[in-house]
Structures are given as C-alpha cells and as structure tokens.
C-alpha atoms as a PDB file:
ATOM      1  CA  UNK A   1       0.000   0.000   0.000  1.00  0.00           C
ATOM      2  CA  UNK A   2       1.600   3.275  -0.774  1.00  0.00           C
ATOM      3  CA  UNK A   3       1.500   6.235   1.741  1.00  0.00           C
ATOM      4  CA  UNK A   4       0.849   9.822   0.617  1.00  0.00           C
ATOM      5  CA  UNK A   5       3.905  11.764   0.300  1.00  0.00           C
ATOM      6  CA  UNK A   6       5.088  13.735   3.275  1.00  0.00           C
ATOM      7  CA  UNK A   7       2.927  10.925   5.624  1.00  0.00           C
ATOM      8  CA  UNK A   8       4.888  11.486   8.228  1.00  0.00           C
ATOM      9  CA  UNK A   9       3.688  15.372   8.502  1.00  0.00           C
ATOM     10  CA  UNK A  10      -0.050  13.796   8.326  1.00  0.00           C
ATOM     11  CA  UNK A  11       0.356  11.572  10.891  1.00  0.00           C
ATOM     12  CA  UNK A  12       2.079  14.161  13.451  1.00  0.00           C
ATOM     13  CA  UNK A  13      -1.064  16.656  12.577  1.00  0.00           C
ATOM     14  CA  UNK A  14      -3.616  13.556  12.990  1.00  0.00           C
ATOM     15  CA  UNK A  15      -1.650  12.990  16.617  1.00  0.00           C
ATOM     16  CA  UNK A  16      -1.910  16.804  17.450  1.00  0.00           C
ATOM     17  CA  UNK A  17      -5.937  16.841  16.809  1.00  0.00           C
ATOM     18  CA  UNK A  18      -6.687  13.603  18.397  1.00  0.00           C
ATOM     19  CA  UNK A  19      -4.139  13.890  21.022  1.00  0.00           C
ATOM     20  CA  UNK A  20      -6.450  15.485  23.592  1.00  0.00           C
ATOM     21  CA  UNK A  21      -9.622  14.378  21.784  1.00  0.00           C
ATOM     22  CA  UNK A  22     -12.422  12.780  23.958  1.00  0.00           C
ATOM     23  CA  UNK A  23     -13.990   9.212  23.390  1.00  0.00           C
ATOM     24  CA  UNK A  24     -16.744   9.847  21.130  1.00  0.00           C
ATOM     25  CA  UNK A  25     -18.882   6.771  19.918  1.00  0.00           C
ATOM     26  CA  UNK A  26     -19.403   6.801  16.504  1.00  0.00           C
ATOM     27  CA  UNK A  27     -17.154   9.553  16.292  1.00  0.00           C
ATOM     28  CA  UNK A  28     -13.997   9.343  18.136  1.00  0.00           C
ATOM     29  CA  UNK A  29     -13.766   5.725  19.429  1.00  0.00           C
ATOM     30  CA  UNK A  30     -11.212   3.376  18.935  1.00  0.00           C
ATOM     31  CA  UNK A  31     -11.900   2.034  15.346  1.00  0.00           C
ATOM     32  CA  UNK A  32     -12.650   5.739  13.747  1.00  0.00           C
ATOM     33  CA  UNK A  33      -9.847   7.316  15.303  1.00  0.00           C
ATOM     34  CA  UNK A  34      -7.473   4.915  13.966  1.00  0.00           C
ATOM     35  CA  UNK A  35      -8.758   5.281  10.695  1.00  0.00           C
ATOM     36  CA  UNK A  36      -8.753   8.752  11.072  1.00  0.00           C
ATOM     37  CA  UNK A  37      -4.882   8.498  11.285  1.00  0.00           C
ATOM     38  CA  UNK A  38      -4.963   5.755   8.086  1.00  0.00           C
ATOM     39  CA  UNK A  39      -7.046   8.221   6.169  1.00  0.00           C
ATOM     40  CA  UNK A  40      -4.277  10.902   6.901  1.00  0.00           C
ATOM     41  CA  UNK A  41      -1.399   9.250   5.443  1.00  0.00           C
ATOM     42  CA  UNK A  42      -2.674   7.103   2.934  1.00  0.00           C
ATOM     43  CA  UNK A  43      -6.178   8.608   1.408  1.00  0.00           C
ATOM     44  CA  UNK A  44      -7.813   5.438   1.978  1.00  0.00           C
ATOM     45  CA  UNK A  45     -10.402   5.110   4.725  1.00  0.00           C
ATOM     46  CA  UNK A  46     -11.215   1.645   6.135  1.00  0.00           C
ATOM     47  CA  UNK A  47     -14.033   2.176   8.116  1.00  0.00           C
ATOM     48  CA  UNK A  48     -15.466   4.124   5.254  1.00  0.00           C
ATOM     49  CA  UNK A  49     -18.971   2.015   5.227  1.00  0.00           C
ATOM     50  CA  UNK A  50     -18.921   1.876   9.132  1.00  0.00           C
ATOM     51  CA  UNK A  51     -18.983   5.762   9.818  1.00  0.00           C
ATOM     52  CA  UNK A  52     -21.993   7.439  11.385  1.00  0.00           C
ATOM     53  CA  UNK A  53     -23.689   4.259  12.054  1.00  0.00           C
ATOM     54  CA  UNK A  54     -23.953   4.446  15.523  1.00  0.00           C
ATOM     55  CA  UNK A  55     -23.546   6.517  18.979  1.00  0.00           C
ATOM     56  CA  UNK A  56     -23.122   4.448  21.588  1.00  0.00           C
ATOM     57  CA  UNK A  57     -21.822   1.192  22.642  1.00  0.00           C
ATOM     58  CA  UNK A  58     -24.993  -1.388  21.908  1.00  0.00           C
ATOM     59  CA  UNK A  59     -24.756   0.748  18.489  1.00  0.00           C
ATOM     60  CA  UNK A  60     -20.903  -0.730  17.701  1.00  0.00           C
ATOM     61  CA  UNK A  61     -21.493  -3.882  19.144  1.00  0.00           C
ATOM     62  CA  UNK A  62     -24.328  -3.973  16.571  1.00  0.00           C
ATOM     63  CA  UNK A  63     -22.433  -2.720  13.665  1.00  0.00           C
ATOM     64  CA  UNK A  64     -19.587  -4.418  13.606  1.00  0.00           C
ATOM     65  CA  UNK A  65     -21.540  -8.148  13.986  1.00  0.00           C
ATOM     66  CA  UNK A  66     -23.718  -6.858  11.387  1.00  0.00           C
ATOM     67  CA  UNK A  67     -20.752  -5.908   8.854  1.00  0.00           C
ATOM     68  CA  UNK A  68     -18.064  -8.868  10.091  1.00  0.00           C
ATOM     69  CA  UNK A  69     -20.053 -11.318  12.246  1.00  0.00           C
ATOM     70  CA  UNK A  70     -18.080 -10.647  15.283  1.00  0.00           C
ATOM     71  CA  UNK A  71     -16.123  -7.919  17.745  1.00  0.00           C
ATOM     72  CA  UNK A  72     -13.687  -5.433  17.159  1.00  0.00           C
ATOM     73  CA  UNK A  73     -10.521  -7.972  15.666  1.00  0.00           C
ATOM     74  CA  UNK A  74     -13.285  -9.282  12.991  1.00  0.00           C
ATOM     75  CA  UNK A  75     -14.131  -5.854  12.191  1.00  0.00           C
ATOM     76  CA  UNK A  76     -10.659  -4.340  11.346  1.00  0.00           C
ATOM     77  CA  UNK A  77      -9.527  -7.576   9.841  1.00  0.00           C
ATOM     78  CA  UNK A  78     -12.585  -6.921   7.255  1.00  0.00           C
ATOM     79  CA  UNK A  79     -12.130  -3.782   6.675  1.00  0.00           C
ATOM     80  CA  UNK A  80      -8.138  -3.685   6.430  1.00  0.00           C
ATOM     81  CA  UNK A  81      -8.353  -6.747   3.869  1.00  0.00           C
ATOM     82  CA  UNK A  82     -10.746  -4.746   1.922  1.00  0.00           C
ATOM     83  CA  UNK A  83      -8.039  -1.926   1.555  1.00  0.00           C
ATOM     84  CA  UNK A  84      -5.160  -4.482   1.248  1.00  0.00           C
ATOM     85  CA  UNK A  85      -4.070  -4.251   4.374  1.00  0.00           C
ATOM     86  CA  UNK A  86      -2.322  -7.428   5.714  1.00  0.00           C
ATOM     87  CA  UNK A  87      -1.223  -8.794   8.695  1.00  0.00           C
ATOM     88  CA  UNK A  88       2.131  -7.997   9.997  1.00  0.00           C
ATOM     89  CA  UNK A  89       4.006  -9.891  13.050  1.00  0.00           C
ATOM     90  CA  UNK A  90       3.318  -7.791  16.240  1.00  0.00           C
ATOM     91  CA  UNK A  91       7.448  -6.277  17.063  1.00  0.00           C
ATOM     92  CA  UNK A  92       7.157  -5.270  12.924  1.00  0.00           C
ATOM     93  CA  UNK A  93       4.972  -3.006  13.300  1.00  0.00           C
ATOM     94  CA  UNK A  94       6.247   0.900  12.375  1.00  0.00           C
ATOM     95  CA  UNK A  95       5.150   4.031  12.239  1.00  0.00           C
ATOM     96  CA  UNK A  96       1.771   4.480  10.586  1.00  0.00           C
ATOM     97  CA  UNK A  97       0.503   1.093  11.361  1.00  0.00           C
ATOM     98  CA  UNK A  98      -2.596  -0.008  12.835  1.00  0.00           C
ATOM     99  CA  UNK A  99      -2.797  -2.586  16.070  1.00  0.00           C
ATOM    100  CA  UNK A 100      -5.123  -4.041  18.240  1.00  0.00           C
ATOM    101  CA  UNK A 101      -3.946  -3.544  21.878  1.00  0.00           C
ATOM    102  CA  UNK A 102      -5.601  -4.964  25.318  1.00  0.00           C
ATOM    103  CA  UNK A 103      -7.801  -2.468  27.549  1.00  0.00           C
ATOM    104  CA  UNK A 104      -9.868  -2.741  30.484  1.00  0.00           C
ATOM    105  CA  UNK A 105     -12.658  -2.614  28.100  1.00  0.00           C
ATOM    106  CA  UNK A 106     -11.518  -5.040  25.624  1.00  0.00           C
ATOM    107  CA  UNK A 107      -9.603  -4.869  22.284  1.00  0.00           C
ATOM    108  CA  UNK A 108      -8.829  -1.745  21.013  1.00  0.00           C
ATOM    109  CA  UNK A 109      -7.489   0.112  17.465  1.00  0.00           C
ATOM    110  CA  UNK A 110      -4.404   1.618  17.701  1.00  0.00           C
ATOM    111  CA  UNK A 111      -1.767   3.272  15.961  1.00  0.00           C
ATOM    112  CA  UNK A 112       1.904   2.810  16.153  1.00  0.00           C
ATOM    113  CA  UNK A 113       3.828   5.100  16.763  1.00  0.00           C
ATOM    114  CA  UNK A 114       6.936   3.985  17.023  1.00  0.00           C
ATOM    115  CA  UNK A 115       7.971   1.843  20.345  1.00  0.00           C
ATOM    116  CA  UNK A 116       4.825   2.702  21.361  1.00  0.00           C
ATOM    117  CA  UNK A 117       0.489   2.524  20.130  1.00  0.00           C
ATOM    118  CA  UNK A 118      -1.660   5.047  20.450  1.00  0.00           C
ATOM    119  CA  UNK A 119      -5.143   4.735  21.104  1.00  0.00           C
ATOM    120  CA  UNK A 120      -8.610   6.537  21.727  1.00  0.00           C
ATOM    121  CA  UNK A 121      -9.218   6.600  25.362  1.00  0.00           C
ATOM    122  CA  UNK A 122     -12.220   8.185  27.789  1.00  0.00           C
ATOM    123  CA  UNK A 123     -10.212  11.596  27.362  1.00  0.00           C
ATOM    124  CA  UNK A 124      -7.354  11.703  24.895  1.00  0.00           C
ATOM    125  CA  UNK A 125      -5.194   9.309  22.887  1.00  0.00           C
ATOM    126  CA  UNK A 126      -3.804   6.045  25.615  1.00  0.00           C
ATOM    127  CA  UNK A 127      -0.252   4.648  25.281  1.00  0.00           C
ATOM    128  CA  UNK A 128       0.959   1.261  25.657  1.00  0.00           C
ATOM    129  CA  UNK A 129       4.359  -0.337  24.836  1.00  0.00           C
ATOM    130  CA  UNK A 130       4.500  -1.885  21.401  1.00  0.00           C
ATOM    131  CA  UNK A 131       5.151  -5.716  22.635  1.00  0.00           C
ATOM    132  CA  UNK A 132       1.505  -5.126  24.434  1.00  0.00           C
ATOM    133  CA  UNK A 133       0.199  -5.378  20.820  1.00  0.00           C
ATOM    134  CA  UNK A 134      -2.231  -8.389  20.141  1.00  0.00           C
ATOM    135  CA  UNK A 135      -2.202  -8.282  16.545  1.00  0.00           C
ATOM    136  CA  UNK A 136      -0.677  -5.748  13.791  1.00  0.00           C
ATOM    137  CA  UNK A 137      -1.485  -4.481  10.402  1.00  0.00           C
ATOM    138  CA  UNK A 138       0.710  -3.032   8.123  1.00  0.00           C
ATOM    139  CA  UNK A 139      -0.794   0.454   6.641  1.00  0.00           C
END
C-alpha cells in the first residue's frame, strides 16, 4: 500500500488533533480514530462504510456483527483486507501502522507510533508499549 507523500507530517497533525480528543462513539472511538490516522497518510479510509452508524456502545457492538459477524478484531480484519491491508508480526509493526492492543474494556485500534500505540481513550489518545500489541497491520 503506498503512503501519501510527506505521511509522516499527516500523521504528526492527525496525533496533534486527536491527542487530547475525547472518546466519542461513533465519532472518536477506537476504530474511527485509527482510521482517522490511516485516512491521513494514505487517502484510503477503512471504516469508510462503518462511519456514522452508531452513537453508543450497543450501536458498535451492533455494527460491527452486522458488517463482520463478530467484535472489534473481525471488524478491522474486514475492513483492512478490503483496503489491502495485511497482517504484519506484532514487534514489525512501524510508524503508521494499525494494532489491536488490550484495555480494560476489551480490544482496542491503535496506531503505532513507534515503540509505542496510540489509542482513543475516555479523554485523549492512551499509550501502551508496542510488545503489548495483540495483533498488527501493516498500513
């Protein structure tokens, strides 16, 4: 998959606006704020046919067995095939890429950032150490 030119730029300004952002279903959750960050720096937008379909939690739960038969992993993996986006080994995972990455609330989207994902939480993005990953895409 190729990256827009100067993705690294897109990806800092994605950080900076979702940085401080609060947990918005249907808005700002996990998923759509990781795609927000895959939209950035590639033009592509995996959750494309899952925005706006919901606004609270019954809502996602509902969307996402409705469009992959299952939870959040079933959902991404979907939607990431659909834009050619394969599975990468956890510790591979570089900037850009998208993760899934254990919370108290269950599995949640992330983006790597490095040595570290990033990830919508109640008030803000939520780090956690890139071997925490459960599974990794490459974007």
């Amino acid at each position: 998959m190729m990256r827009k030119p100067h993705w690294e730029k897109h990806l800092a300004e994605w950080h900076r606006v979702a940085e401080t952002r609060p947990f918005l279903w249907g808005k700002h959750d996990c998923c759509l704020t990781a795609c927000d960050a895959v939209l950035a720096i590639t033009g592509i937008d995996p959750a494309k046919d899952l925005r706006g379909l919901c606004d609270d939690r019954r809502g996602a739960i509902r969307v996402m067995r409705d469009y992959a038969g299952g939870g959040v992993e079933k959902t991404v993996a979907k939607a990431f095939a659909a834009c050619g986006f394969g599975y990468v080994p956890v510790l591979f995972a570089r900037r850009g890429d998208c993760g899934l990455v254990s919370t108290d609330d269950g599995p949640a989207l992330a983006v790597c950032m490095g040595a570290t994902w990033v990830a919508q939480g109640k008030n803000g993005l939520v780090q956690k150490p890139l071997k925490e990953g459960l599974r990794a895409w490459r974007v």
